[in-house]
N, C-alpha and C. Protein backbone atom coordinates (compact mmCIF):
# COMPACT_ATOMS: atom_id res chain seq x y z
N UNK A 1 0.84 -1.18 0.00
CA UNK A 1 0.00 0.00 0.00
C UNK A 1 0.88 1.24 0.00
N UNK A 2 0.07 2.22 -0.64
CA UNK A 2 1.05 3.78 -0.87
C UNK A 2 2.38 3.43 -1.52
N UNK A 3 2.54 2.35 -2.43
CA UNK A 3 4.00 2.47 -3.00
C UNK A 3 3.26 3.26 -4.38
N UNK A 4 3.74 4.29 -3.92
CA UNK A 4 3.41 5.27 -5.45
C UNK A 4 1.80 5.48 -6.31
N UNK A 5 1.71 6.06 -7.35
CA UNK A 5 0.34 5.88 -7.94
C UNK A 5 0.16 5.35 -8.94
N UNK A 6 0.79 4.13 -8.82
CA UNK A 6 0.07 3.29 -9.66
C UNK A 6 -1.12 2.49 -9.70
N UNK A 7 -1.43 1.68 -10.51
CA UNK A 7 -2.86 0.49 -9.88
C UNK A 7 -2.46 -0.18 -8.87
N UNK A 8 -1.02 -0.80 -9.47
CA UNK A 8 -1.21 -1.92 -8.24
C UNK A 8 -0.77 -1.43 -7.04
N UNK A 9 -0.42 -0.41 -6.77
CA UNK A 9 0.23 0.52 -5.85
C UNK A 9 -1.06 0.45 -4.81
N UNK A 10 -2.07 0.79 -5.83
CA UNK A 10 -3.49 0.57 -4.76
C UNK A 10 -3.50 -0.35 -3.74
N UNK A 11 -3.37 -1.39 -3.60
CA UNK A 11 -3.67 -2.98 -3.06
C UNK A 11 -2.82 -2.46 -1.76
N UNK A 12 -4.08 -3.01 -0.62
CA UNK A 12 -3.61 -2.61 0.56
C UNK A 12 -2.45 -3.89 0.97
N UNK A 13 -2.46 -5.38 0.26
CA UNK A 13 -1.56 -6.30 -0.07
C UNK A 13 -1.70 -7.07 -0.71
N UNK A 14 -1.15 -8.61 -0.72
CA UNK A 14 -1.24 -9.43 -1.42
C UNK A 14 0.06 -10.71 -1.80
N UNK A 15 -0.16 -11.95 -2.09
CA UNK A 15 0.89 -12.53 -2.70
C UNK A 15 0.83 -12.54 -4.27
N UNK A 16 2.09 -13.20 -4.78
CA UNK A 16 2.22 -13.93 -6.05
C UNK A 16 2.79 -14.55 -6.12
N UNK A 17 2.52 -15.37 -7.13
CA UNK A 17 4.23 -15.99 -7.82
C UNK A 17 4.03 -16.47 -9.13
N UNK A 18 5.59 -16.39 -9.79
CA UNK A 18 5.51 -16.41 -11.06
C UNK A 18 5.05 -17.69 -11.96
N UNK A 19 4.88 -18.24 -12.80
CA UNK A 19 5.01 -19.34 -13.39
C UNK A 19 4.87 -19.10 -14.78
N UNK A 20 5.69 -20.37 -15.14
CA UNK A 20 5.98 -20.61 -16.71
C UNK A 20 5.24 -22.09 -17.16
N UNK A 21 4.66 -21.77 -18.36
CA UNK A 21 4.28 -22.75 -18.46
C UNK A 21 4.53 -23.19 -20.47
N UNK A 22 4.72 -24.36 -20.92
CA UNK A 22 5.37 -24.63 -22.32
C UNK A 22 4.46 -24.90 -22.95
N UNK A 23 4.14 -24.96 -24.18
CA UNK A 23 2.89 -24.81 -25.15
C UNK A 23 3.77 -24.87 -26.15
N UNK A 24 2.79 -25.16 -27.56
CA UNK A 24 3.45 -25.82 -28.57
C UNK A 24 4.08 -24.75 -29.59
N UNK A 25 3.46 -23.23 -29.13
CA UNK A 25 4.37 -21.84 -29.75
C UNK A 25 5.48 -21.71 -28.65
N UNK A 26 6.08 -22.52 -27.40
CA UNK A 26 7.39 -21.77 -26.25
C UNK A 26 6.43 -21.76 -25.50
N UNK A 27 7.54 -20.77 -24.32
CA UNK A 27 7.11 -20.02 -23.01
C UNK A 27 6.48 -19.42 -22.69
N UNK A 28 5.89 -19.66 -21.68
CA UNK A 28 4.44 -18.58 -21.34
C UNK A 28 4.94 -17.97 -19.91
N UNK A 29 5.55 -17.20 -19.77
CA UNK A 29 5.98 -16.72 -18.36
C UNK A 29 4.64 -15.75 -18.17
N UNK A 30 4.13 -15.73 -16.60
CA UNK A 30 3.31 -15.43 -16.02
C UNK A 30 3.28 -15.06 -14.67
N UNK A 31 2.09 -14.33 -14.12
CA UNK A 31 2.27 -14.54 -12.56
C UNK A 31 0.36 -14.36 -11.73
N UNK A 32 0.07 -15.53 -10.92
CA UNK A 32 -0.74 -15.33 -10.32
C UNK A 32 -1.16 -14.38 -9.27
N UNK A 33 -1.89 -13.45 -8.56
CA UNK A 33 -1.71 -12.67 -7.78
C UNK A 33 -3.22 -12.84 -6.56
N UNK A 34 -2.73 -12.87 -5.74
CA UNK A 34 -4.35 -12.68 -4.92
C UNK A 34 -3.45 -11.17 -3.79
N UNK A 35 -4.99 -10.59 -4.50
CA UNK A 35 -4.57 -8.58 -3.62
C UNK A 35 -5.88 -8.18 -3.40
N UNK A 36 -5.22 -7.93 -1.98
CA UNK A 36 -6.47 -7.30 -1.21
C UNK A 36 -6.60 -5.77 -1.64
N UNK A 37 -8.00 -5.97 -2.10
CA UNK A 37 -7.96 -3.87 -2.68
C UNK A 37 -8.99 -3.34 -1.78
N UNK A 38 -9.30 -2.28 -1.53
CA UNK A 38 -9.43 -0.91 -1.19
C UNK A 38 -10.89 -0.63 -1.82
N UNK A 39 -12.65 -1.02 -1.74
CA UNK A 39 -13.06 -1.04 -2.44
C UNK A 39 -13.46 0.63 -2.87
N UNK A 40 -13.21 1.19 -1.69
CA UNK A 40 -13.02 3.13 -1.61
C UNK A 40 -11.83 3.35 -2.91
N UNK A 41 -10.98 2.56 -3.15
CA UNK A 41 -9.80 3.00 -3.94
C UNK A 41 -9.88 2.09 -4.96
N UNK A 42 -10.52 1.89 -5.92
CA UNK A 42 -10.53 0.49 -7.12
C UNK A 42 -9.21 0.75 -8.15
N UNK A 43 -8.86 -0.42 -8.64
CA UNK A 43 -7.66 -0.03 -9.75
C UNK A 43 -9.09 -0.36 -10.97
N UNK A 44 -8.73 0.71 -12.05
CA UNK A 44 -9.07 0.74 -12.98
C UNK A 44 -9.18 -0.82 -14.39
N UNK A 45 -10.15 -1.47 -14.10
CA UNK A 45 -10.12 -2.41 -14.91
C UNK A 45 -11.55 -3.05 -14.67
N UNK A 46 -12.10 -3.49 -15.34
CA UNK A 46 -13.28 -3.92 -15.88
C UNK A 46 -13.87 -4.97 -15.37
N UNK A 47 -13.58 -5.15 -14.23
CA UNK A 47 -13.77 -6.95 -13.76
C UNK A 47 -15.35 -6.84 -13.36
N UNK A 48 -15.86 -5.94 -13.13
CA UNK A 48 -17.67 -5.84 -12.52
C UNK A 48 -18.58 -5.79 -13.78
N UNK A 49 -18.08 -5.43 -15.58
CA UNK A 49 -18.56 -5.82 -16.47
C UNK A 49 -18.70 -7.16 -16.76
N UNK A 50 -17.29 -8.29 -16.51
CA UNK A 50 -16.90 -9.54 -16.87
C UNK A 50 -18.27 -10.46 -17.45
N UNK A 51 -18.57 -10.65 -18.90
CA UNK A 51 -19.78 -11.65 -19.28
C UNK A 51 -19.60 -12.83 -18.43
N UNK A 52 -20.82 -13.18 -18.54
CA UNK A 52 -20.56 -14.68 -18.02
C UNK A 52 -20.28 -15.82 -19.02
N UNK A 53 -19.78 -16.74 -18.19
CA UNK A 53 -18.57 -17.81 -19.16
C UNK A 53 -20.34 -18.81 -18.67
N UNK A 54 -19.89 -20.15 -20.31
CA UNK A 54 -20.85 -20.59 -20.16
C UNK A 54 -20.03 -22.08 -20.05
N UNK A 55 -20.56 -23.25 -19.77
CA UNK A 55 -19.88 -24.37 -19.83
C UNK A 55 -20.21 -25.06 -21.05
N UNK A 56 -19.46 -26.23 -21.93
CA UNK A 56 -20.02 -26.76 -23.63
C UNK A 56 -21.23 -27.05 -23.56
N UNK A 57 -22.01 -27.72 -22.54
CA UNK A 57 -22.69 -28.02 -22.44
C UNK A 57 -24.08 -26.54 -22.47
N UNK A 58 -23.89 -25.82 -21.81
CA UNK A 58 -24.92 -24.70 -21.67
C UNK A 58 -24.53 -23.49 -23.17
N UNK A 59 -23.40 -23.74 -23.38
CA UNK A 59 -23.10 -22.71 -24.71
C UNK A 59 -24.11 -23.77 -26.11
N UNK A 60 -23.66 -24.74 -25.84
CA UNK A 60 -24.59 -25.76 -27.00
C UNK A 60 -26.00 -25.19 -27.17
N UNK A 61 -26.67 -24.59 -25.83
CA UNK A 61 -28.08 -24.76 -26.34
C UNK A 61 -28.29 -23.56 -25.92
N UNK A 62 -27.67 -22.68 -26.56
CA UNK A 62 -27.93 -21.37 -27.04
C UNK A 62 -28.01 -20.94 -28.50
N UNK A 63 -29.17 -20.22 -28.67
CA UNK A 63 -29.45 -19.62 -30.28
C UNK A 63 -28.27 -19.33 -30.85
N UNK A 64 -27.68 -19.79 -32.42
CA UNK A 64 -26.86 -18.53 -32.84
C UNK A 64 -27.03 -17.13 -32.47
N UNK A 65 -28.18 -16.63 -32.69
CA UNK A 65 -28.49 -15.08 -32.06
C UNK A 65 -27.88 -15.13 -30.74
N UNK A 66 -28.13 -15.41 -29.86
CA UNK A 66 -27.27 -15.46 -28.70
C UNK A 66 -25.75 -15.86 -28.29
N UNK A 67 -25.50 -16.62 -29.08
CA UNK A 67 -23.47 -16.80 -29.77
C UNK A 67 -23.17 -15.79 -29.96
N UNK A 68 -23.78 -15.08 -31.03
CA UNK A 68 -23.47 -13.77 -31.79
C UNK A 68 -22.94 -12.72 -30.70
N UNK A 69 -24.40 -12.56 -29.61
CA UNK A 69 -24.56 -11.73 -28.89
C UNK A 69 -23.67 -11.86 -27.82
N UNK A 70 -23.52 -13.15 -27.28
CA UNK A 70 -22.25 -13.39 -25.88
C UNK A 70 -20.83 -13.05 -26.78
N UNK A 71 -20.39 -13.26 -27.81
CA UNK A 71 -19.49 -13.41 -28.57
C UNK A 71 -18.96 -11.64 -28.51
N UNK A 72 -20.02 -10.74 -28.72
CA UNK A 72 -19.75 -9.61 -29.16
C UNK A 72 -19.59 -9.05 -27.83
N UNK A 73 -20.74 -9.26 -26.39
CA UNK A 73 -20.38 -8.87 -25.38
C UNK A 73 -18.54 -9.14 -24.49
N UNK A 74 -17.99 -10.15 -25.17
CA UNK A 74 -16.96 -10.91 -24.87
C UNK A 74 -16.16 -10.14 -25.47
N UNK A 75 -16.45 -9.63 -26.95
CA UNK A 75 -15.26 -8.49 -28.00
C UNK A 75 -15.41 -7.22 -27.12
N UNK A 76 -16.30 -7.04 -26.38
CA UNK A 76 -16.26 -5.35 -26.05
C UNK A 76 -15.59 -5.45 -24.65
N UNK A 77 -15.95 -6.58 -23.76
CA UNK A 77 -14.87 -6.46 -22.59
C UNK A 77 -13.65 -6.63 -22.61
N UNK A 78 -13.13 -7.48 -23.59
CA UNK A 78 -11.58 -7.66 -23.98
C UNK A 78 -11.05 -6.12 -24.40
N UNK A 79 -11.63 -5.74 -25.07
CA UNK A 79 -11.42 -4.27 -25.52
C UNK A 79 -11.34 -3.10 -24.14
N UNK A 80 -12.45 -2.99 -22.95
CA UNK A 80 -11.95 -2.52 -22.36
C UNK A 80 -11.09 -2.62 -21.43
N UNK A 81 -11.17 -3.87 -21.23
CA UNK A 81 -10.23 -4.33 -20.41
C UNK A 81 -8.51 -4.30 -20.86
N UNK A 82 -8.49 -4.09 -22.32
CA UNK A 82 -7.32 -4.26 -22.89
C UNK A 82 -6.83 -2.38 -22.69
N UNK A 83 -8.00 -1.39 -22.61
CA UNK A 83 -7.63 -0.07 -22.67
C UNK A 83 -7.57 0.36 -20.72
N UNK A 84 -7.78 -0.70 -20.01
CA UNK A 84 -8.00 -0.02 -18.74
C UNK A 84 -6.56 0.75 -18.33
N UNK A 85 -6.00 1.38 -17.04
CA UNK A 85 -5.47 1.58 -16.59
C UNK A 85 -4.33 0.54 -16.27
N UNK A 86 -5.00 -0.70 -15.52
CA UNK A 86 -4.14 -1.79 -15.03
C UNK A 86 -3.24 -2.52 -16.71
N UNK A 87 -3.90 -2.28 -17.33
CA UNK A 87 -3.21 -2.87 -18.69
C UNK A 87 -2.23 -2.32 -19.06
N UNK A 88 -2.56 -1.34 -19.02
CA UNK A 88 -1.82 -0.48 -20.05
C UNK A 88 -0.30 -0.19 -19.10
N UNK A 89 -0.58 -0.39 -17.32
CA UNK A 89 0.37 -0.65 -16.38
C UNK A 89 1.20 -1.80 -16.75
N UNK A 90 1.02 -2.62 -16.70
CA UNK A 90 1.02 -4.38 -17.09
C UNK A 90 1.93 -4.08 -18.69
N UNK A 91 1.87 -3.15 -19.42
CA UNK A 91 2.11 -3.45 -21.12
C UNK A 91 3.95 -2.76 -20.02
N UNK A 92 3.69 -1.90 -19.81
CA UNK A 92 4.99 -0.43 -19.13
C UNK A 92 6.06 -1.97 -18.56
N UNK A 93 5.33 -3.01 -17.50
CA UNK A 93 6.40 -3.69 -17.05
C UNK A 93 6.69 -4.50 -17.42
N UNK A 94 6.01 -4.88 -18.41
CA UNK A 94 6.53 -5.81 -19.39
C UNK A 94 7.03 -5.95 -20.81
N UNK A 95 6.43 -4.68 -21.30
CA UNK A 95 7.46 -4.21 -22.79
C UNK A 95 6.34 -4.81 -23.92
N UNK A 96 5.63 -6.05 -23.60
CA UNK A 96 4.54 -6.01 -24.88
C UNK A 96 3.36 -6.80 -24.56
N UNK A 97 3.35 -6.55 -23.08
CA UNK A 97 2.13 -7.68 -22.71
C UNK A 97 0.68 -6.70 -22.26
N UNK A 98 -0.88 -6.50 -22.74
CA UNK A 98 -1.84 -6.27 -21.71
C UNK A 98 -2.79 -6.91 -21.62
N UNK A 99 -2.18 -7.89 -21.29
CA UNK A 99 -3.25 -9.38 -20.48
C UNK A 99 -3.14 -9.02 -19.07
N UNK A 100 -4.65 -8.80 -19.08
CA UNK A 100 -4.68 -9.15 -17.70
C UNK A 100 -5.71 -9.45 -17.40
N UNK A 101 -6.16 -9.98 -16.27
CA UNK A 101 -7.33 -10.30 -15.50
C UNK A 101 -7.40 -10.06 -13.57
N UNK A 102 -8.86 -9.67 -13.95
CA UNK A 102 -8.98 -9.51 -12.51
C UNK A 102 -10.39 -10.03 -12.48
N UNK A 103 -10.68 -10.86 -11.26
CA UNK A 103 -11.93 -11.68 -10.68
C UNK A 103 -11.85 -11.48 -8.77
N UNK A 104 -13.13 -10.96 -8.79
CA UNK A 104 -13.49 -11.22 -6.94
C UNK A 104 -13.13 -12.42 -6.64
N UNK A 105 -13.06 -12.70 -5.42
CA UNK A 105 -13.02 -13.65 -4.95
C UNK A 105 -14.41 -13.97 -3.95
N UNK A 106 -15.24 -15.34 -4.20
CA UNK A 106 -16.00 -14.91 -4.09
C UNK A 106 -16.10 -16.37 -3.04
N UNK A 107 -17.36 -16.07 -1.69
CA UNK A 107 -17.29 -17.09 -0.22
C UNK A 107 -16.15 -16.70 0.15
């Protein structure tokens, strides 16, 4: 907390750790994080839009019209989520990355 003004600067704490994982394009270096935030102080990123994920089974018996429609709701959160604050943080410490994700933790 208070290390500077950044997003993650926000987080009153938290752990991580890194991991790599191999896939058939290389290395996937990464890092998991659980951070306690500040709900008076939010870091900028989109996680209270997040669509809901469906399982094969429940995506199967949905209309194309409704594919279409989860599909496009799914293009517009990637999008903001790709322009938030925390991303565009995330691109600065890493040189070409703005993946990110953020999810409550929820119970």
């Amino acid at each position: 907390k208070g290390l500077g003004k950044t997003q993650l600067g926000k987080s009153d704490g938290g752990v991580f750790s890194y991991e790599l994982t191999k896939s058939k394009s290389g290395w996937h270096p990464h890092c998991h994080m659980v951070v306690m935030l500040d709900p008076e102080n939010p870091i900028d990123f989109p996680f209270d839009t997040r669509p809901q994920k469906y399982d094969k089974e429940a995506w199967s018996k949905l209309s194309p019209l409704e594919k279409k429609n989860e599909k496009a709701l799914w293009q517009k959160w990637g999008a903001d989520a790709s322009n938030s604050a925390l991303a565009k943080e995330w691109e600065k410490i890493t040189g070409d990355s703005k993946i990110v994700d953020i999810r409550p933790i929820e119970g």
